[in-house]
PDB file of N, CA and C in Angstrom:
ATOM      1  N   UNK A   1     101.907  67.736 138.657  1.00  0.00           N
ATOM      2  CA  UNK A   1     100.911  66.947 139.353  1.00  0.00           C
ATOM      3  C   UNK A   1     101.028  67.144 140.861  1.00  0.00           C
ATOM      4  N   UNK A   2     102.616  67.435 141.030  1.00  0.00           N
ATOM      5  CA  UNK A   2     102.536  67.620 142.790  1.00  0.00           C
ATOM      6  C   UNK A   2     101.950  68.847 143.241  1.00  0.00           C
ATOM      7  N   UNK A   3     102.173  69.745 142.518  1.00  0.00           N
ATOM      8  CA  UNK A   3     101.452  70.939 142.733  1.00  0.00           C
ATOM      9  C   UNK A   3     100.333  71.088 142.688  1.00  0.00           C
ATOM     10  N   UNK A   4      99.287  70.764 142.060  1.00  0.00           N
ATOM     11  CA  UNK A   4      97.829  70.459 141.900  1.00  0.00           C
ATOM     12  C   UNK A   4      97.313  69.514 143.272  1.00  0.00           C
ATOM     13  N   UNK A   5      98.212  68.724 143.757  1.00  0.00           N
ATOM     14  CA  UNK A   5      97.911  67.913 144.578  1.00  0.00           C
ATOM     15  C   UNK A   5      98.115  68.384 146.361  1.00  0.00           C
ATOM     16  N   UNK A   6      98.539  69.844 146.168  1.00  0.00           N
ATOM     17  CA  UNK A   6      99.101  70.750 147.168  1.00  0.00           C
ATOM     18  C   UNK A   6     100.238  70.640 147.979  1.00  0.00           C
ATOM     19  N   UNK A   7     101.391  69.576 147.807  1.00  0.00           N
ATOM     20  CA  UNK A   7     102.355  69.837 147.686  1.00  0.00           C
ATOM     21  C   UNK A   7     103.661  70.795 147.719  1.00  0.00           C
ATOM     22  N   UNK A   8     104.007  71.368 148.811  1.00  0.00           N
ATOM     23  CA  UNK A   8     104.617  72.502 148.960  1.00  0.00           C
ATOM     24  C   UNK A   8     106.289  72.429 147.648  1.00  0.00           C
ATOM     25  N   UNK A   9     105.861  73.617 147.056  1.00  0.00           N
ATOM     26  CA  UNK A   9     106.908  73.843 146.350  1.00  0.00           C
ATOM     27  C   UNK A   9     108.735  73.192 146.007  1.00  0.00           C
ATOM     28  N   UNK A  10     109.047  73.507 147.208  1.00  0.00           N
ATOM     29  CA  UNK A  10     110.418  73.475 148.018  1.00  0.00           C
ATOM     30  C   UNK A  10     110.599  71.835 148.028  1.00  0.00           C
ATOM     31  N   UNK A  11     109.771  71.623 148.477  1.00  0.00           N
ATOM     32  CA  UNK A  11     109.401  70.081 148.550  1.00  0.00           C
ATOM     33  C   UNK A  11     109.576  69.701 147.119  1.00  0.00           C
ATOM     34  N   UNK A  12     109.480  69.741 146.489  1.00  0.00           N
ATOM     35  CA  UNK A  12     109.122  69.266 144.859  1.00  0.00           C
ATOM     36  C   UNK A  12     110.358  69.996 144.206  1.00  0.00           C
ATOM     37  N   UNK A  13     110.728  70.774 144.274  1.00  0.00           N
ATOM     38  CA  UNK A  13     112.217  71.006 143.676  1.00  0.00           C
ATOM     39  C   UNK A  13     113.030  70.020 144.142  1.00  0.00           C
ATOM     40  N   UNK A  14     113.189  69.616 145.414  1.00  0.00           N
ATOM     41  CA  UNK A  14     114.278  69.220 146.024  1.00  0.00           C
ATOM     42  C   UNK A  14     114.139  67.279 145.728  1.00  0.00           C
ATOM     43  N   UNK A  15     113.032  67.025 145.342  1.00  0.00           N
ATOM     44  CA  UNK A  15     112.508  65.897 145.127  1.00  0.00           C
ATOM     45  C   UNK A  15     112.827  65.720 143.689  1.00  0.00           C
ATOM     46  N   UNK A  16     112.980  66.898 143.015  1.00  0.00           N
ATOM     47  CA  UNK A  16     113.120  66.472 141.487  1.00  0.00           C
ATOM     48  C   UNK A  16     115.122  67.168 141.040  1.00  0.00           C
ATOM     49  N   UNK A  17     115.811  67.690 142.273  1.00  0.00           N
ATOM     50  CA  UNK A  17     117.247  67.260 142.581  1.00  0.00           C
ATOM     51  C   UNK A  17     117.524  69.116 141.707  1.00  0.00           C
ATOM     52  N   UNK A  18     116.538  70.133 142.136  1.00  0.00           N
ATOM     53  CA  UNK A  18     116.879  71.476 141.451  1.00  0.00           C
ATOM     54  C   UNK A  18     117.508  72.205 142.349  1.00  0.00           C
ATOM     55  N   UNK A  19     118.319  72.714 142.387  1.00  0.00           N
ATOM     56  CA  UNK A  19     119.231  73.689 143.418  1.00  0.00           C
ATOM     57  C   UNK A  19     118.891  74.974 143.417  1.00  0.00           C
ATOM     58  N   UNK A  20     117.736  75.276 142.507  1.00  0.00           N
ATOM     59  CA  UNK A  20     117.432  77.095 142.733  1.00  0.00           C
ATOM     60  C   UNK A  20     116.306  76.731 142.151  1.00  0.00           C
ATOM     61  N   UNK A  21     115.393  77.806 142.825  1.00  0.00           N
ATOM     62  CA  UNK A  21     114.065  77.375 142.856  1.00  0.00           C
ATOM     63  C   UNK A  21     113.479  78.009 141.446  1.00  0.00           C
ATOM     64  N   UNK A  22     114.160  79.140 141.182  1.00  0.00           N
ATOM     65  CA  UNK A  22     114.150  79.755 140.091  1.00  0.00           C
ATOM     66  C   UNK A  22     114.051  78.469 138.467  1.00  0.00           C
ATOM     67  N   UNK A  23     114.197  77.927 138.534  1.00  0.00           N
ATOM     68  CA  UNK A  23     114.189  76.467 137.614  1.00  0.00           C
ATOM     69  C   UNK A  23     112.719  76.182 137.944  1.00  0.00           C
ATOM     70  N   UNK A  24     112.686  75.363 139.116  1.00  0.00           N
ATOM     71  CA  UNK A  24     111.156  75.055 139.185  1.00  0.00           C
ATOM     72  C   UNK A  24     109.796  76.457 138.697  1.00  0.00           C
ATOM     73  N   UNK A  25     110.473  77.322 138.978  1.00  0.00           N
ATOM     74  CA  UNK A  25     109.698  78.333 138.704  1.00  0.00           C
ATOM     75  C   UNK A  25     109.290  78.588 137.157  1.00  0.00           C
ATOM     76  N   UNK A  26     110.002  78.831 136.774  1.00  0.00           N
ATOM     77  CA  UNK A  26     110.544  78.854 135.306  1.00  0.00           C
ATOM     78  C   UNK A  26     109.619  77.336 134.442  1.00  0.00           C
ATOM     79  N   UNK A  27     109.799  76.568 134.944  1.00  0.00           N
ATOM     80  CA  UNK A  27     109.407  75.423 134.012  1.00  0.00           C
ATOM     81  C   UNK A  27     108.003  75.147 134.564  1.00  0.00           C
ATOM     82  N   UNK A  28     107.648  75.304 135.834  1.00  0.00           N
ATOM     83  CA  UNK A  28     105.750  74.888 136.185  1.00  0.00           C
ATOM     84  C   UNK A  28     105.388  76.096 136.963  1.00  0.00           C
ATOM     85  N   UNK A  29     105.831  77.536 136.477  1.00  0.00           N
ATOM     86  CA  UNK A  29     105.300  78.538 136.999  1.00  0.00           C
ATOM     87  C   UNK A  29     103.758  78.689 136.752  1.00  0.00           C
ATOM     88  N   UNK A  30     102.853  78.238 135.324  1.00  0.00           N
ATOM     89  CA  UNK A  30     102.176  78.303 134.957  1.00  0.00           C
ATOM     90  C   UNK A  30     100.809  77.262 135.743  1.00  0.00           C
ATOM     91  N   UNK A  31     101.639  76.494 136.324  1.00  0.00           N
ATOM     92  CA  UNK A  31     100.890  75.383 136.778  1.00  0.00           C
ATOM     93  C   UNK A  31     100.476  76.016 138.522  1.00  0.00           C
ATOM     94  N   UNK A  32     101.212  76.796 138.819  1.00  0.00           N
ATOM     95  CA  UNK A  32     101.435  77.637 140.094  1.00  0.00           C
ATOM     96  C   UNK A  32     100.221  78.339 139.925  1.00  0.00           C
ATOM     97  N   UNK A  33     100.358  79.188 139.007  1.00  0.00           N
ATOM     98  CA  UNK A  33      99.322  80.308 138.616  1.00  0.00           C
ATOM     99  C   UNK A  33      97.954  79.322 138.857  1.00  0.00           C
ATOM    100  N   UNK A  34      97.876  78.568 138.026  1.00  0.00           N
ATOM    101  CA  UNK A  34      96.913  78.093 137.863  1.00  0.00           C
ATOM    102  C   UNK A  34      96.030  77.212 139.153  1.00  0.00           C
ATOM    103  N   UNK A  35      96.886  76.704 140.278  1.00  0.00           N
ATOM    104  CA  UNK A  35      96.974  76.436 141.798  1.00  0.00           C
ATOM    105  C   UNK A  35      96.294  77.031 142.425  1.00  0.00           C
ATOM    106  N   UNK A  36      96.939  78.462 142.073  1.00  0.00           N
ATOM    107  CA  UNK A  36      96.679  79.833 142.820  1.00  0.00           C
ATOM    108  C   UNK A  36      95.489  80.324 142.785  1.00  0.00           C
ATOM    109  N   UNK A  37      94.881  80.425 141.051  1.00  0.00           N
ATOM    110  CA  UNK A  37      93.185  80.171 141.522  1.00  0.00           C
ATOM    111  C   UNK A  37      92.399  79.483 141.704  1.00  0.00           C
ATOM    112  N   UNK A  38      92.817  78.313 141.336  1.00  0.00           N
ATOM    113  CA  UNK A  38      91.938  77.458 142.438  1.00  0.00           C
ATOM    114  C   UNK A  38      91.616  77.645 143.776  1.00  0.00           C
ATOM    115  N   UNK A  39      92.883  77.611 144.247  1.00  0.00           N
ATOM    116  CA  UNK A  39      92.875  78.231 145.945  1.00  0.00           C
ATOM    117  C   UNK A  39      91.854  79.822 146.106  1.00  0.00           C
ATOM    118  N   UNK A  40      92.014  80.691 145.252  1.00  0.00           N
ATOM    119  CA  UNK A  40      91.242  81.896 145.357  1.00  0.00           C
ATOM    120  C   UNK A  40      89.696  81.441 145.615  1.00  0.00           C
ATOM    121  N   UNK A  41      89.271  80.317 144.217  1.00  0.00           N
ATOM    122  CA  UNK A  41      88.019  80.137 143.779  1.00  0.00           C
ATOM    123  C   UNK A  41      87.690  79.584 145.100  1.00  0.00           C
ATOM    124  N   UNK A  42      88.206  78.470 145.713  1.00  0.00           N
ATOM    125  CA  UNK A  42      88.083  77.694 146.900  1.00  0.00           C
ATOM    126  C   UNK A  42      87.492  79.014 148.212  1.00  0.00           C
ATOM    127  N   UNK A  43      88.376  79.945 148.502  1.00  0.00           N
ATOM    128  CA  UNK A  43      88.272  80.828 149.349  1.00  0.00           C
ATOM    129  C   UNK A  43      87.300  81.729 149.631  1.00  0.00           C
ATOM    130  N   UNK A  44      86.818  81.689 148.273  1.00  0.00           N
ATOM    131  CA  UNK A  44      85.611  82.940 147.860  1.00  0.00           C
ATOM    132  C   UNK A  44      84.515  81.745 148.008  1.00  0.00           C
ATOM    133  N   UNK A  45      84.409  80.773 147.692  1.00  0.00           N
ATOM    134  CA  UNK A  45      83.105  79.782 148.281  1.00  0.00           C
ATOM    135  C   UNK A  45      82.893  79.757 149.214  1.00  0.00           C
ATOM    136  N   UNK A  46      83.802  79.772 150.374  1.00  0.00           N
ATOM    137  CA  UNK A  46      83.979  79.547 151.263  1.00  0.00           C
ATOM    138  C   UNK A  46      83.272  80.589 152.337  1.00  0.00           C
ATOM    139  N   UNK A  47      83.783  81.789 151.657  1.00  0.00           N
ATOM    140  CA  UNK A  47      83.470  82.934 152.619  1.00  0.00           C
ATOM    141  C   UNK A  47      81.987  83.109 151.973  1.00  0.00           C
ATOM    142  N   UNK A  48      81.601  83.167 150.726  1.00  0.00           N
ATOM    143  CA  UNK A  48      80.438  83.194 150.163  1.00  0.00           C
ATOM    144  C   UNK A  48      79.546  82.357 151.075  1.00  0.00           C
ATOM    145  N   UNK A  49      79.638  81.303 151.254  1.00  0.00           N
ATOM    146  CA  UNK A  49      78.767  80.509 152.238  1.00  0.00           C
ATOM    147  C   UNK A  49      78.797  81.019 153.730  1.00  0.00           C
ATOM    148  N   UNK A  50      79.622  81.418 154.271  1.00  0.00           N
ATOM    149  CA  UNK A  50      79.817  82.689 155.209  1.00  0.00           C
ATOM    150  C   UNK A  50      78.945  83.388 155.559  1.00  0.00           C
ATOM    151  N   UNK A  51      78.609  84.087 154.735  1.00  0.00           N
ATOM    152  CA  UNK A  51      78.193  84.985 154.375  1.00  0.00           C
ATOM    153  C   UNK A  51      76.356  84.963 154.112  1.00  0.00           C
ATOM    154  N   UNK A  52      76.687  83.798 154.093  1.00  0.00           N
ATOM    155  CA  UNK A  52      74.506  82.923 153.354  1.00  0.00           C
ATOM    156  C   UNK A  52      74.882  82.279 154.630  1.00  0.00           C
ATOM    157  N   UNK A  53      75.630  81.976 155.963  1.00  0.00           N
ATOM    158  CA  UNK A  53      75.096  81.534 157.200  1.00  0.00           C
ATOM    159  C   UNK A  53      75.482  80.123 157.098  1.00  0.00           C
ATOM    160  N   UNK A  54      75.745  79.307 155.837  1.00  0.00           N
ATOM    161  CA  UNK A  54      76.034  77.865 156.091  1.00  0.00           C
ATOM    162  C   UNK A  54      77.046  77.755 156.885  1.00  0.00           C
ATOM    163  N   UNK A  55      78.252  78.103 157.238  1.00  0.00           N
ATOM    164  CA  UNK A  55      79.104  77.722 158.202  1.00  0.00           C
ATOM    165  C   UNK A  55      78.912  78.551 159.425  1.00  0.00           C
TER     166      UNK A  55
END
């Protein structure tokens, strides 16, 4: 949920008491991925509207 909520990583290991990040990775890597395009999808609207002059 912290991750979805944009939440820096590092932050959220250390909050949930993991000493290698490799753990957090491992157990909500999938949730990362899934972050990750959002953020893409977000970026490409963005510039898409760019691009059509709205910003």
């Amino acid at each position: 949920m912290l991750i979805n909520q944009g939440v820096n990583v590092k932050v959220i290991l250390e909050r949930l008491g993991y000493a290698d990040i490799r753990i957090t990775m491992a157990t909500y890597g999938h949730v990362l991925e899934a972050a990750d395009q959002g953020a893409a999808n977000k970026m490409d609207s963005v510039f898409s509207k760019s691009k059509e002059g709205v910003i």
